[in-house]
C-alpha atoms as a PDB file:
ATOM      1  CA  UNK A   1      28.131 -34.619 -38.750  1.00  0.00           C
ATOM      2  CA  UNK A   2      29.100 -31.480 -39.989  1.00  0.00           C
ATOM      3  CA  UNK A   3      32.819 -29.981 -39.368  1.00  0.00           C
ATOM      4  CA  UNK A   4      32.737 -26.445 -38.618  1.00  0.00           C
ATOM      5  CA  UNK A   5      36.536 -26.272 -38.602  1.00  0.00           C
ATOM      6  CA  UNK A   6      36.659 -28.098 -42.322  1.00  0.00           C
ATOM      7  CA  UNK A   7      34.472 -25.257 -43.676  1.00  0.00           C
ATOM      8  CA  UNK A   8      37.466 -22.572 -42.634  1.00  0.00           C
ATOM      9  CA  UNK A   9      40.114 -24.673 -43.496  1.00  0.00           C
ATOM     10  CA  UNK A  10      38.461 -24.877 -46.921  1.00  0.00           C
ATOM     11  CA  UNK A  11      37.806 -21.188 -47.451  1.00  0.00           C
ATOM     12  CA  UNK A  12      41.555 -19.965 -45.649  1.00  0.00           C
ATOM     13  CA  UNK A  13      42.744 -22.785 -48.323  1.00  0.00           C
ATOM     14  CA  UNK A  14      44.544 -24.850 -45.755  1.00  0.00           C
ATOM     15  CA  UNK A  15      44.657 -28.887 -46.814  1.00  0.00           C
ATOM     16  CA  UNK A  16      42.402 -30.590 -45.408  1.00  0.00           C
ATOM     17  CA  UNK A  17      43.519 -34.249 -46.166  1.00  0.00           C
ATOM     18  CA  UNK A  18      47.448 -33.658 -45.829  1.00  0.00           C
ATOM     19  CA  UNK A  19      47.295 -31.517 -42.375  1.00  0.00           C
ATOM     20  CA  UNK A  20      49.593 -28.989 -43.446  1.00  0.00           C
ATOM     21  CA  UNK A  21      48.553 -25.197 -44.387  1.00  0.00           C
ATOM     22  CA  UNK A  22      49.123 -23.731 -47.796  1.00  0.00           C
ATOM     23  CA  UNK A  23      49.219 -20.052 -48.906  1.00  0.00           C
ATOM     24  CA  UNK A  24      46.502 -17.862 -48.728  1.00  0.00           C
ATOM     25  CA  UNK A  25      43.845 -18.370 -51.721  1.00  0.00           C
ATOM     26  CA  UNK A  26      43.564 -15.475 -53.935  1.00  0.00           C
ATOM     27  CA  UNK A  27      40.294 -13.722 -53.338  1.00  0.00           C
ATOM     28  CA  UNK A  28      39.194 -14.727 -56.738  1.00  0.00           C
ATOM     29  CA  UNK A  29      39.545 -18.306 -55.880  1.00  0.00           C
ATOM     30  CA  UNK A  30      37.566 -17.540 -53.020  1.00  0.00           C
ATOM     31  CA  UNK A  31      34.529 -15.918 -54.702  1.00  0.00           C
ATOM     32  CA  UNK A  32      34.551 -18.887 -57.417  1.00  0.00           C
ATOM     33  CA  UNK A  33      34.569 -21.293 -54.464  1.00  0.00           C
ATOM     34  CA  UNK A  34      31.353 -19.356 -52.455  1.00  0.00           C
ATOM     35  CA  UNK A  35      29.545 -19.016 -55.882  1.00  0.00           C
ATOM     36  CA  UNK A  36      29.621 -22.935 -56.087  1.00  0.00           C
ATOM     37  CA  UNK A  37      28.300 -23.514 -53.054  1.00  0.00           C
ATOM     38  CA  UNK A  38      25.489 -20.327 -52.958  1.00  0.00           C
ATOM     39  CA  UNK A  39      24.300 -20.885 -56.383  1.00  0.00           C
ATOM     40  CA  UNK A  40      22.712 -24.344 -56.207  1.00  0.00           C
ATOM     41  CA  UNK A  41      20.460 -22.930 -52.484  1.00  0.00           C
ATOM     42  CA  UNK A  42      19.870 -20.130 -54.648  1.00  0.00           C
ATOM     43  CA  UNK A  43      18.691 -21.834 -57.808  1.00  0.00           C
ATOM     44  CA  UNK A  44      16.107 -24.270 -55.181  1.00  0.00           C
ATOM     45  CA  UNK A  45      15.197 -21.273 -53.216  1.00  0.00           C
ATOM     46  CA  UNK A  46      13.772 -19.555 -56.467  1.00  0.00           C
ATOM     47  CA  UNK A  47      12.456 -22.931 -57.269  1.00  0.00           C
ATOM     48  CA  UNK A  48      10.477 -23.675 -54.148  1.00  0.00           C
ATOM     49  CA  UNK A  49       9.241 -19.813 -54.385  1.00  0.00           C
ATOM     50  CA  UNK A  50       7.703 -20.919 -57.569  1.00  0.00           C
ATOM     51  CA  UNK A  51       5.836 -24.016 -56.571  1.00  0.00           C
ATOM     52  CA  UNK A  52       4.589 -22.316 -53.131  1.00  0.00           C
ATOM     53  CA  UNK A  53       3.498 -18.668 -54.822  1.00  0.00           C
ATOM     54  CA  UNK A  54       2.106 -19.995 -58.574  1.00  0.00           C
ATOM     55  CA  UNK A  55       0.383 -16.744 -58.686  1.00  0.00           C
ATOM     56  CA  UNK A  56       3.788 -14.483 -58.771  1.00  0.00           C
ATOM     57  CA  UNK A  57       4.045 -13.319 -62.096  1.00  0.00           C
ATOM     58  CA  UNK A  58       6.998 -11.013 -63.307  1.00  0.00           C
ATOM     59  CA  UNK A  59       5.610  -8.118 -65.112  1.00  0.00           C
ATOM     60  CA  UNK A  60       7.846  -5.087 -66.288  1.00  0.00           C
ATOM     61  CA  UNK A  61      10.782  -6.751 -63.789  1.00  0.00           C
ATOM     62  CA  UNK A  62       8.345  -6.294 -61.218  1.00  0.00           C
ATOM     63  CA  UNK A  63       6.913  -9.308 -59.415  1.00  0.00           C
ATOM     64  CA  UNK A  64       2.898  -8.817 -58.809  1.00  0.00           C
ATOM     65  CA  UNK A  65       0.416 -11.056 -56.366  1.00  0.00           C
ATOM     66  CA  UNK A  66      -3.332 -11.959 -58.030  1.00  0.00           C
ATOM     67  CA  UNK A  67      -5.209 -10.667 -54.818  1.00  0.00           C
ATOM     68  CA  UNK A  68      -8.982 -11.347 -54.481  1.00  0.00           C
ATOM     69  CA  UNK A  69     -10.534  -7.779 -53.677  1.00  0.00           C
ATOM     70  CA  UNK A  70     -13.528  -7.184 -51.874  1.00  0.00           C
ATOM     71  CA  UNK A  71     -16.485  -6.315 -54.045  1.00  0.00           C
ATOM     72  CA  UNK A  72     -18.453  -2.800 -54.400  1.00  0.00           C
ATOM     73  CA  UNK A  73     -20.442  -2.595 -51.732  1.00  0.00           C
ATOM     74  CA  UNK A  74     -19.282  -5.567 -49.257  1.00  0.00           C
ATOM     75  CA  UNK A  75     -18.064  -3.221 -46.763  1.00  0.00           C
ATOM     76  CA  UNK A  76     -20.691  -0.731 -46.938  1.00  0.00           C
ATOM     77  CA  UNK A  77     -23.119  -3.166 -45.609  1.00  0.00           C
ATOM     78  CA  UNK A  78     -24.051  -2.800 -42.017  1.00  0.00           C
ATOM     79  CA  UNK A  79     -22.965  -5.678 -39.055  1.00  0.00           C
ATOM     80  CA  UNK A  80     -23.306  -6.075 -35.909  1.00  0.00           C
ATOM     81  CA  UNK A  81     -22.279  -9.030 -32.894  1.00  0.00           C
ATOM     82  CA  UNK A  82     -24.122  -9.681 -30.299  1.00  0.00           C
ATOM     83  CA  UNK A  83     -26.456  -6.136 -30.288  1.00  0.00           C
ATOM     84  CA  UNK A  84     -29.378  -4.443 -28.661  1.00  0.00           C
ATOM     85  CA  UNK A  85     -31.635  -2.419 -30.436  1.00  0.00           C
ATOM     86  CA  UNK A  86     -34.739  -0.730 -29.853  1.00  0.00           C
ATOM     87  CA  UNK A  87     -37.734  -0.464 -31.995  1.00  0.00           C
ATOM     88  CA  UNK A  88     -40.257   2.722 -31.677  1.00  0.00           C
ATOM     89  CA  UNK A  89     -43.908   2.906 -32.114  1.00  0.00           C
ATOM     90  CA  UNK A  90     -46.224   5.647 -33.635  1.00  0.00           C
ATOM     91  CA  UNK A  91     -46.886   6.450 -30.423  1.00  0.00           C
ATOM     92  CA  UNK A  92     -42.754   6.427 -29.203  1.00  0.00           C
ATOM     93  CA  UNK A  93     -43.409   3.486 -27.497  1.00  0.00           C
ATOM     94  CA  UNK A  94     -40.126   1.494 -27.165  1.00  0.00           C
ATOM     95  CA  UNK A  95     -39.386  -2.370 -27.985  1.00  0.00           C
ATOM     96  CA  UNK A  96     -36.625  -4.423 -26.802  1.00  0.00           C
ATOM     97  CA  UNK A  97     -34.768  -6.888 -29.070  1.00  0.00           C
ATOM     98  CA  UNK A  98     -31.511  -8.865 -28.790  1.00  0.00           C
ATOM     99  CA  UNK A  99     -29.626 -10.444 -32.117  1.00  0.00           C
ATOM    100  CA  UNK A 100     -26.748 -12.625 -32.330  1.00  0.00           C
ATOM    101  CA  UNK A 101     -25.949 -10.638 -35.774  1.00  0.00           C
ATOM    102  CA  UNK A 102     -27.518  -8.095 -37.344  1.00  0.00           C
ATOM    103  CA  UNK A 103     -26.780  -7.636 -40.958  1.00  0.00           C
ATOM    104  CA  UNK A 104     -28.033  -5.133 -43.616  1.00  0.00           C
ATOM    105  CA  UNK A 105     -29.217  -7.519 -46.615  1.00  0.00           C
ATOM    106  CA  UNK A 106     -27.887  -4.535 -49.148  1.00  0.00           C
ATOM    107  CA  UNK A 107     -25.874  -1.705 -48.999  1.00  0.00           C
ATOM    108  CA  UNK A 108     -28.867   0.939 -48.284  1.00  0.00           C
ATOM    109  CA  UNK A 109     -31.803  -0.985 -48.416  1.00  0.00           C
ATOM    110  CA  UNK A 110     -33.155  -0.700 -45.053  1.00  0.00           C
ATOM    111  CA  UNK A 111     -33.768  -4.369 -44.427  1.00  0.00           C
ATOM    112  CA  UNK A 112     -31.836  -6.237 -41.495  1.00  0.00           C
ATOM    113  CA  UNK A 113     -31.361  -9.304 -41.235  1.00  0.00           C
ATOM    114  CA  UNK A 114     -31.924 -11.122 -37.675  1.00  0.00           C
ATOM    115  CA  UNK A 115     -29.743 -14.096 -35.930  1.00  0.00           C
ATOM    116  CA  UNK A 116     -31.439 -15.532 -33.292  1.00  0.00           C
ATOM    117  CA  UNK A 117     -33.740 -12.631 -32.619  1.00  0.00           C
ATOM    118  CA  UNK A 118     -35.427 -12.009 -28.677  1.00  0.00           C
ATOM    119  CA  UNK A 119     -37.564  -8.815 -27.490  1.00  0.00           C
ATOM    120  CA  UNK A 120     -40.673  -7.921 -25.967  1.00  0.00           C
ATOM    121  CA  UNK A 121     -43.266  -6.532 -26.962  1.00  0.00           C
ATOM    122  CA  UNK A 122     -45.184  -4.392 -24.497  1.00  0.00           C
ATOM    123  CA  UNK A 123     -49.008  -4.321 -24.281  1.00  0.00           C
ATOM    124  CA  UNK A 124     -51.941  -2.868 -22.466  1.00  0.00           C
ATOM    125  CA  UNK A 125     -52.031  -2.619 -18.759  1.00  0.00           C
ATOM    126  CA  UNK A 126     -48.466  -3.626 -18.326  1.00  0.00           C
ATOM    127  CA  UNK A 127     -49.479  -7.185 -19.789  1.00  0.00           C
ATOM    128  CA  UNK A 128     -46.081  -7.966 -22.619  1.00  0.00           C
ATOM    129  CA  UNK A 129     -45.401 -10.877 -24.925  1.00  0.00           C
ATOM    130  CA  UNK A 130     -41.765 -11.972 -25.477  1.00  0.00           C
ATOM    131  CA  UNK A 131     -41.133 -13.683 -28.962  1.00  0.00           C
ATOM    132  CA  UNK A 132     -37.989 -15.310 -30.419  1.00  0.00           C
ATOM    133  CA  UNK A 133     -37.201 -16.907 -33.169  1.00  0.00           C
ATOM    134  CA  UNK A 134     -33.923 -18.242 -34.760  1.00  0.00           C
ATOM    135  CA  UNK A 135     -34.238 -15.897 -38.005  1.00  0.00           C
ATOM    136  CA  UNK A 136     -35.971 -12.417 -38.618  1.00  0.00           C
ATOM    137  CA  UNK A 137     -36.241  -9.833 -40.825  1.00  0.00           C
ATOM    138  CA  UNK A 138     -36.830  -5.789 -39.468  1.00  0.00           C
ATOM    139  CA  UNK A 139     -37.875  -3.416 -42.691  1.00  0.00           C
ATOM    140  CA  UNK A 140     -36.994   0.074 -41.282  1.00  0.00           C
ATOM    141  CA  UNK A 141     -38.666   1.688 -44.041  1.00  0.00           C
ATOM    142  CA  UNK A 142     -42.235   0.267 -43.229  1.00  0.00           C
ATOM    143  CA  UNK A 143     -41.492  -0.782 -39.310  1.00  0.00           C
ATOM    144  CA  UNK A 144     -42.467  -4.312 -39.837  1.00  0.00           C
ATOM    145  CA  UNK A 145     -40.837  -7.326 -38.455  1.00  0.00           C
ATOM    146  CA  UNK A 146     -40.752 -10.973 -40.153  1.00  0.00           C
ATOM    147  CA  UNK A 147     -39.861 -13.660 -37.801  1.00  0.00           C
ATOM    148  CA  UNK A 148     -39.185 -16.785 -39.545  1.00  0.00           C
ATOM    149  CA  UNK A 149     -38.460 -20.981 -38.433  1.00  0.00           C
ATOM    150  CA  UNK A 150     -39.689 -22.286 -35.369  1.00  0.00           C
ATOM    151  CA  UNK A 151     -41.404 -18.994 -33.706  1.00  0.00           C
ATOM    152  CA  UNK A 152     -41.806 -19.193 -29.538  1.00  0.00           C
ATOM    153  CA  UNK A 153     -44.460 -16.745 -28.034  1.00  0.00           C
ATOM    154  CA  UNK A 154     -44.578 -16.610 -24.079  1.00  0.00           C
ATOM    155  CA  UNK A 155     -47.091 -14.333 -22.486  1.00  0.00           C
ATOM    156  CA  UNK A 156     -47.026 -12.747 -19.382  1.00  0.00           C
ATOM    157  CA  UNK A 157     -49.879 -14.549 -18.018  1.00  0.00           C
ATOM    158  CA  UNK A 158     -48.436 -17.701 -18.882  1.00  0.00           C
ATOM    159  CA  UNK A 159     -49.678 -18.558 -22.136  1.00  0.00           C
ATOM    160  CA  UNK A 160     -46.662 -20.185 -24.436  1.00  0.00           C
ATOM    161  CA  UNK A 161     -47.435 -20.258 -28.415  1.00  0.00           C
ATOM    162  CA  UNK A 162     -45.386 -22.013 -31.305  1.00  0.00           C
ATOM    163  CA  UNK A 163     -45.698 -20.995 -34.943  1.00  0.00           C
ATOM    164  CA  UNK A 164     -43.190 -21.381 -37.935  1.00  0.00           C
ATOM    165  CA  UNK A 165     -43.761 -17.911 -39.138  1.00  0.00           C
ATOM    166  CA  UNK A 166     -45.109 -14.601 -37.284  1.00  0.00           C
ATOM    167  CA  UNK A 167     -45.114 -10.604 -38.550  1.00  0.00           C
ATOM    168  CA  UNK A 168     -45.378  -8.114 -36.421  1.00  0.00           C
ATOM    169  CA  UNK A 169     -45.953  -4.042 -37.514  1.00  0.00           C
ATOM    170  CA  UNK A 170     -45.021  -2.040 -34.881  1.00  0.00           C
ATOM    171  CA  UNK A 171     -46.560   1.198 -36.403  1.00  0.00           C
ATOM    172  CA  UNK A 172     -50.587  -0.519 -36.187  1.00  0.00           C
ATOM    173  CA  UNK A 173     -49.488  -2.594 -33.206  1.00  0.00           C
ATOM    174  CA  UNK A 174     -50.804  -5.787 -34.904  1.00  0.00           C
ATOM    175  CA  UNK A 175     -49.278  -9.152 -35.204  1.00  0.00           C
ATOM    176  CA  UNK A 176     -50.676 -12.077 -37.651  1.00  0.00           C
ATOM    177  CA  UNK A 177     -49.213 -15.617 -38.670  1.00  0.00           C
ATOM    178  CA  UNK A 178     -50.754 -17.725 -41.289  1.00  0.00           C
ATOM    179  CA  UNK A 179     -49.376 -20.900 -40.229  1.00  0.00           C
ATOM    180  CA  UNK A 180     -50.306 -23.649 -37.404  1.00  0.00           C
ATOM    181  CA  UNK A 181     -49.866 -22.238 -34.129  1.00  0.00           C
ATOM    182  CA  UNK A 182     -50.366 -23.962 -30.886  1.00  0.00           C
ATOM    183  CA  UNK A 183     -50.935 -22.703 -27.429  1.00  0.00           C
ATOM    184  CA  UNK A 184     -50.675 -23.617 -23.783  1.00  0.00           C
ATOM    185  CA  UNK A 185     -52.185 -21.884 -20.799  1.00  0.00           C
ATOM    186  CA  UNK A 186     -53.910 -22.829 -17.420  1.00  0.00           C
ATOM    187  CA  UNK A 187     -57.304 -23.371 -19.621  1.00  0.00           C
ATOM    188  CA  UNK A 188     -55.705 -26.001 -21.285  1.00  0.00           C
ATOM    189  CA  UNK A 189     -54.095 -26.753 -24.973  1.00  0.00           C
ATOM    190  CA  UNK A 190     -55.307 -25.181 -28.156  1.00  0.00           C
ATOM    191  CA  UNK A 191     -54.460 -25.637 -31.824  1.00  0.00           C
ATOM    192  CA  UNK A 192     -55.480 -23.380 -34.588  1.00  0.00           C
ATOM    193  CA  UNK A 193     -54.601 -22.253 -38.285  1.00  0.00           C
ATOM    194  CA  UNK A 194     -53.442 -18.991 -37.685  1.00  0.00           C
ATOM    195  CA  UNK A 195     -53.542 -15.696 -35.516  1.00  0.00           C
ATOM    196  CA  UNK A 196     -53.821 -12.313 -34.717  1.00  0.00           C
ATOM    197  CA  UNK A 197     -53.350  -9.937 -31.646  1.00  0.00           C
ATOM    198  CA  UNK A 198     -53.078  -6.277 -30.906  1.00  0.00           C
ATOM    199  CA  UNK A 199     -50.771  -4.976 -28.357  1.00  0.00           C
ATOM    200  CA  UNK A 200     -52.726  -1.842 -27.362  1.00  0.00           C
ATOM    201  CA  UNK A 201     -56.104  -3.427 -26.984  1.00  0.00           C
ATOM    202  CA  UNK A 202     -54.420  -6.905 -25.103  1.00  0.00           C
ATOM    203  CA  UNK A 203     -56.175  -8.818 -27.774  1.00  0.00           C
ATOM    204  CA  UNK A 204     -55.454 -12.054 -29.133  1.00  0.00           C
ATOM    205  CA  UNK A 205     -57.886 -13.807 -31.919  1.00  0.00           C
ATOM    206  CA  UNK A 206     -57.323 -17.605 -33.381  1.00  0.00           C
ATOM    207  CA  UNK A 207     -57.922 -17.868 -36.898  1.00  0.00           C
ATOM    208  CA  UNK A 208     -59.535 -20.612 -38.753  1.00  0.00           C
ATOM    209  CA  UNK A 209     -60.695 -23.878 -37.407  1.00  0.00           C
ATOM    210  CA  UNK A 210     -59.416 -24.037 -33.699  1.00  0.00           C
ATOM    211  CA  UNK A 211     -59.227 -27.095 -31.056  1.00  0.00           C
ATOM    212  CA  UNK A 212     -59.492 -26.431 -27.709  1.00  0.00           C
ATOM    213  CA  UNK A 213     -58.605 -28.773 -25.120  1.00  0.00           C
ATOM    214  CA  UNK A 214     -59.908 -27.718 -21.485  1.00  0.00           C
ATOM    215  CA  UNK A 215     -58.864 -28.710 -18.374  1.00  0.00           C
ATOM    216  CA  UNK A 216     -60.575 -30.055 -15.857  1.00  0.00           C
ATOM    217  CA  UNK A 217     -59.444 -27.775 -13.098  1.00  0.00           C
ATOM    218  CA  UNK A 218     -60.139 -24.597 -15.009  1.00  0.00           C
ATOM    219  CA  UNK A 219     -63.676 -25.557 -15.339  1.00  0.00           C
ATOM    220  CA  UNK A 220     -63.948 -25.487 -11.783  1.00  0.00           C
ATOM    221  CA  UNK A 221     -65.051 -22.612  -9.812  1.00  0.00           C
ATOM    222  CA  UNK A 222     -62.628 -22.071  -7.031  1.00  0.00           C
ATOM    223  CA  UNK A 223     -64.570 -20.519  -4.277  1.00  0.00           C
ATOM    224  CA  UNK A 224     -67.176 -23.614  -4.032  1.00  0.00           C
ATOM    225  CA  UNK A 225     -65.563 -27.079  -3.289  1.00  0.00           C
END
Protein backbone atom coordinates (compact mmCIF):
# COMPACT_ATOMS: atom_id res chain seq x y z
CA UNK A 1 0.00 0.00 0.00
CA UNK A 2 1.29 3.22 -0.55
CA UNK A 3 3.03 5.37 2.42
CA UNK A 4 2.09 8.86 2.28
CA UNK A 5 4.46 9.70 5.13
CA UNK A 6 7.56 7.80 3.15
CA UNK A 7 6.98 10.16 0.19
CA UNK A 8 7.83 13.37 2.69
CA UNK A 9 10.35 11.74 4.48
CA UNK A 10 11.97 11.13 1.08
CA UNK A 11 11.64 14.63 -0.33
CA UNK A 12 12.51 16.56 3.46
CA UNK A 13 15.57 13.90 3.10
CA UNK A 14 14.90 12.28 6.42
CA UNK A 15 16.14 8.29 6.47
CA UNK A 16 13.78 6.26 5.93
CA UNK A 17 15.38 2.84 6.87
CA UNK A 18 17.55 4.12 9.96
CA UNK A 19 14.60 6.32 11.70
CA UNK A 20 16.66 9.18 12.36
CA UNK A 21 16.40 12.69 10.38
CA UNK A 22 19.26 14.12 8.41
CA UNK A 23 19.86 17.72 7.20
CA UNK A 24 17.82 19.40 4.91
CA UNK A 25 18.50 18.32 1.08
CA UNK A 26 19.78 21.05 -1.00
CA UNK A 27 17.11 22.21 -3.37
CA UNK A 28 19.13 20.91 -6.20
CA UNK A 29 19.00 17.48 -4.82
CA UNK A 30 15.48 17.98 -4.62
CA UNK A 31 14.72 18.99 -8.25
CA UNK A 32 17.09 15.98 -9.48
CA UNK A 33 15.03 13.71 -7.21
CA UNK A 34 11.28 15.12 -8.68
CA UNK A 35 12.76 15.02 -12.27
CA UNK A 36 13.31 11.17 -11.73
CA UNK A 37 10.18 10.47 -10.71
CA UNK A 38 8.06 13.11 -13.28
CA UNK A 39 10.00 12.23 -16.26
CA UNK A 40 9.17 8.55 -16.81
CA UNK A 41 4.75 9.67 -16.37
CA UNK A 42 5.81 12.25 -18.63
CA UNK A 43 7.65 10.26 -21.26
CA UNK A 44 4.21 7.49 -21.16
CA UNK A 45 1.86 10.35 -21.07
CA UNK A 46 3.32 11.67 -24.49
CA UNK A 47 3.40 8.09 -25.46
CA UNK A 48 -0.19 7.12 -24.86
CA UNK A 49 -1.12 10.69 -26.55
CA UNK A 50 0.47 9.22 -29.56
CA UNK A 51 -1.21 5.88 -29.85
CA UNK A 52 -4.80 7.45 -28.88
CA UNK A 53 -4.50 10.78 -31.35
CA UNK A 54 -2.36 9.11 -34.58
CA UNK A 55 -3.64 11.99 -36.47
CA UNK A 56 -1.63 14.82 -34.30
CA UNK A 57 1.00 15.90 -36.40
CA UNK A 58 3.59 18.65 -35.30
CA UNK A 59 3.86 21.19 -37.96
CA UNK A 60 5.91 24.52 -37.49
CA UNK A 61 5.98 23.49 -33.42
CA UNK A 62 2.42 23.60 -33.70
CA UNK A 63 0.39 20.44 -33.16
CA UNK A 64 -2.65 20.23 -35.89
CA UNK A 65 -5.91 17.67 -35.87
CA UNK A 66 -6.91 16.07 -39.61
CA UNK A 67 -10.68 17.11 -39.20
CA UNK A 68 -13.26 15.79 -41.73
CA UNK A 69 -15.16 19.05 -42.96
CA UNK A 70 -18.49 19.17 -44.17
CA UNK A 71 -18.76 19.43 -47.92
CA UNK A 72 -20.03 22.52 -50.19
CA UNK A 73 -23.36 22.46 -50.03
CA UNK A 74 -24.28 19.83 -47.11
CA UNK A 75 -25.64 22.44 -44.98
CA UNK A 76 -27.38 24.41 -47.47
CA UNK A 77 -29.72 21.63 -48.08
CA UNK A 78 -33.11 21.95 -46.56
CA UNK A 79 -34.46 19.41 -43.40
CA UNK A 80 -37.07 19.07 -41.60
CA UNK A 81 -38.49 16.45 -38.44
CA UNK A 82 -41.60 15.57 -38.09
CA UNK A 83 -43.39 18.64 -40.40
CA UNK A 84 -46.63 19.85 -41.85
CA UNK A 85 -46.86 21.38 -45.00
CA UNK A 86 -49.41 22.51 -47.25
CA UNK A 87 -49.67 22.17 -50.91
CA UNK A 88 -51.78 24.87 -53.12
CA UNK A 89 -53.76 24.39 -56.19
CA UNK A 90 -54.28 26.62 -59.34
CA UNK A 91 -57.25 27.40 -57.93
CA UNK A 92 -55.58 28.15 -54.02
CA UNK A 93 -57.06 25.20 -52.97
CA UNK A 94 -55.07 23.83 -49.96
CA UNK A 95 -53.64 20.14 -49.31
CA UNK A 96 -52.63 18.65 -46.15
CA UNK A 97 -49.50 16.47 -45.80
CA UNK A 98 -47.49 15.11 -42.84
CA UNK A 99 -43.60 13.78 -43.28
CA UNK A 100 -41.43 12.14 -40.90
CA UNK A 101 -38.44 14.12 -42.79
CA UNK A 102 -38.44 16.29 -45.38
CA UNK A 103 -35.23 16.75 -47.19
CA UNK A 104 -34.18 18.90 -50.22
CA UNK A 105 -32.41 16.24 -52.64
CA UNK A 106 -29.87 19.32 -53.72
CA UNK A 107 -28.97 22.47 -52.55
CA UNK A 108 -31.63 24.56 -54.77
CA UNK A 109 -33.21 22.15 -56.77
CA UNK A 110 -36.69 22.30 -55.70
CA UNK A 111 -37.24 18.61 -55.19
CA UNK A 112 -38.12 17.21 -51.57
CA UNK A 113 -37.76 14.29 -50.56
CA UNK A 114 -40.70 12.52 -48.44
CA UNK A 115 -40.41 10.04 -45.21
CA UNK A 116 -43.39 8.42 -44.60
CA UNK A 117 -45.61 10.89 -46.37
CA UNK A 118 -49.77 11.33 -45.24
CA UNK A 119 -52.31 14.14 -46.60
CA UNK A 120 -55.53 14.52 -48.13
CA UNK A 121 -56.51 15.39 -50.94
CA UNK A 122 -59.81 17.24 -51.16
CA UNK A 123 -62.39 16.64 -53.93
CA UNK A 124 -65.76 17.61 -55.22
CA UNK A 125 -68.70 17.97 -52.98
CA UNK A 126 -66.70 17.62 -49.85
CA UNK A 127 -65.90 13.89 -50.98
CA UNK A 128 -61.51 13.63 -50.09
CA UNK A 129 -59.05 10.81 -50.58
CA UNK A 130 -56.24 10.36 -48.00
CA UNK A 131 -53.00 8.67 -49.47
CA UNK A 132 -49.76 7.57 -47.76
CA UNK A 133 -47.00 6.05 -48.66
CA UNK A 134 -43.59 5.26 -46.98
CA UNK A 135 -41.49 7.40 -49.65
CA UNK A 136 -42.41 10.50 -51.90
CA UNK A 137 -41.10 12.92 -53.91
CA UNK A 138 -42.87 16.84 -54.13
CA UNK A 139 -41.25 18.88 -57.34
CA UNK A 140 -42.08 22.51 -56.33
CA UNK A 141 -41.14 23.71 -59.61
CA UNK A 142 -43.90 21.71 -61.57
CA UNK A 143 -46.36 20.94 -58.35
CA UNK A 144 -46.26 17.28 -58.86
CA UNK A 145 -46.04 14.65 -56.28
CA UNK A 146 -44.36 11.02 -56.71
CA UNK A 147 -45.38 8.61 -54.12
CA UNK A 148 -43.34 5.60 -54.23
CA UNK A 149 -43.38 1.64 -52.31
CA UNK A 150 -46.40 0.24 -51.09
CA UNK A 151 -49.05 3.23 -51.85
CA UNK A 152 -52.51 3.11 -49.47
CA UNK A 153 -55.55 5.10 -50.91
CA UNK A 154 -58.69 5.34 -48.51
CA UNK A 155 -61.70 7.19 -49.76
CA UNK A 156 -64.19 8.87 -47.99
CA UNK A 157 -66.88 6.64 -49.00
CA UNK A 158 -65.03 3.76 -47.96
CA UNK A 159 -63.23 2.59 -50.83
CA UNK A 160 -59.42 1.45 -49.75
CA UNK A 161 -56.83 1.10 -52.85
CA UNK A 162 -53.15 -0.36 -52.86
CA UNK A 163 -50.63 0.46 -55.56
CA UNK A 164 -46.71 0.43 -55.51
CA UNK A 165 -46.44 3.70 -57.25
CA UNK A 166 -49.01 6.78 -57.61
CA UNK A 167 -48.38 10.66 -59.05
CA UNK A 168 -50.40 13.14 -58.30
CA UNK A 169 -50.28 17.01 -60.07
CA UNK A 170 -51.89 19.23 -58.01
CA UNK A 171 -51.97 22.09 -60.65
CA UNK A 172 -54.52 19.70 -63.29
CA UNK A 173 -55.95 17.95 -60.23
CA UNK A 174 -55.19 14.52 -61.80
CA UNK A 175 -53.71 11.47 -60.31
CA UNK A 176 -52.45 8.26 -62.46
CA UNK A 177 -50.43 5.00 -61.44
CA UNK A 178 -49.20 2.57 -63.93
CA UNK A 179 -48.87 -0.27 -61.72
CA UNK A 180 -51.40 -3.05 -60.19
CA UNK A 181 -53.78 -1.47 -58.00
CA UNK A 182 -56.44 -3.14 -56.05
CA UNK A 183 -59.58 -1.89 -54.48
CA UNK A 184 -62.15 -2.62 -51.83
CA UNK A 185 -65.55 -1.08 -51.35
CA UNK A 186 -69.17 -2.20 -50.36
CA UNK A 187 -69.56 -3.41 -54.23
CA UNK A 188 -67.04 -5.77 -53.67
CA UNK A 189 -63.11 -6.35 -54.67
CA UNK A 190 -61.56 -5.12 -57.86
CA UNK A 191 -58.15 -5.55 -59.48
CA UNK A 192 -56.86 -3.60 -62.36
CA UNK A 193 -53.55 -2.46 -64.22
CA UNK A 194 -53.57 0.97 -63.48
CA UNK A 195 -55.59 4.27 -62.70
CA UNK A 196 -56.67 7.57 -62.93
CA UNK A 197 -58.95 10.10 -61.00
CA UNK A 198 -59.67 13.77 -60.91
CA UNK A 199 -60.30 15.55 -57.75
CA UNK A 200 -62.57 18.32 -59.09
CA UNK A 201 -64.85 16.17 -61.15
CA UNK A 202 -64.94 13.11 -58.14
CA UNK A 203 -63.82 10.83 -60.86
CA UNK A 204 -62.03 7.73 -60.66
CA UNK A 205 -61.26 5.48 -63.99
CA UNK A 206 -59.45 1.79 -63.90
CA UNK A 207 -57.09 1.31 -66.54
CA UNK A 208 -56.44 -1.74 -68.51
CA UNK A 209 -57.92 -5.11 -68.01
CA UNK A 210 -59.97 -4.91 -64.67
CA UNK A 211 -61.62 -7.80 -62.36
CA UNK A 212 -64.43 -7.08 -60.54
CA UNK A 213 -65.67 -9.14 -57.86
CA UNK A 214 -69.38 -8.21 -56.70
CA UNK A 215 -71.04 -8.89 -53.78
CA UNK A 216 -73.95 -10.43 -53.26
CA UNK A 217 -75.56 -7.90 -51.01
CA UNK A 218 -74.80 -4.96 -53.26
CA UNK A 219 -76.69 -6.54 -55.99
CA UNK A 220 -79.61 -6.40 -53.95
CA UNK A 221 -82.08 -3.70 -53.98
CA UNK A 222 -82.74 -2.64 -50.47
CA UNK A 223 -86.23 -1.37 -50.44
CA UNK A 224 -87.79 -4.87 -51.76
CA UNK A 225 -87.04 -7.96 -49.52
Amino acid sequence: MFDKSKLDAYFSGENINAGSKNSELSRHTKFIRLTKLLLPSLAALLIGLLIIFPSLKQTNDEFTIDITLPKKGELEKLHMENTIFYITDKDNKVNNFTAQNVDETAPGSKLIKLTNPDGVLPMKEEAWVNIKSPLGYYNQNTNILTLQNNVDMFYSDGMTGKTEEMTFDFNAGKGWGNKEVTSEGVFGTLQSQGFEFYSKKNLLIFMGKTYITVEEESLKDNNHE
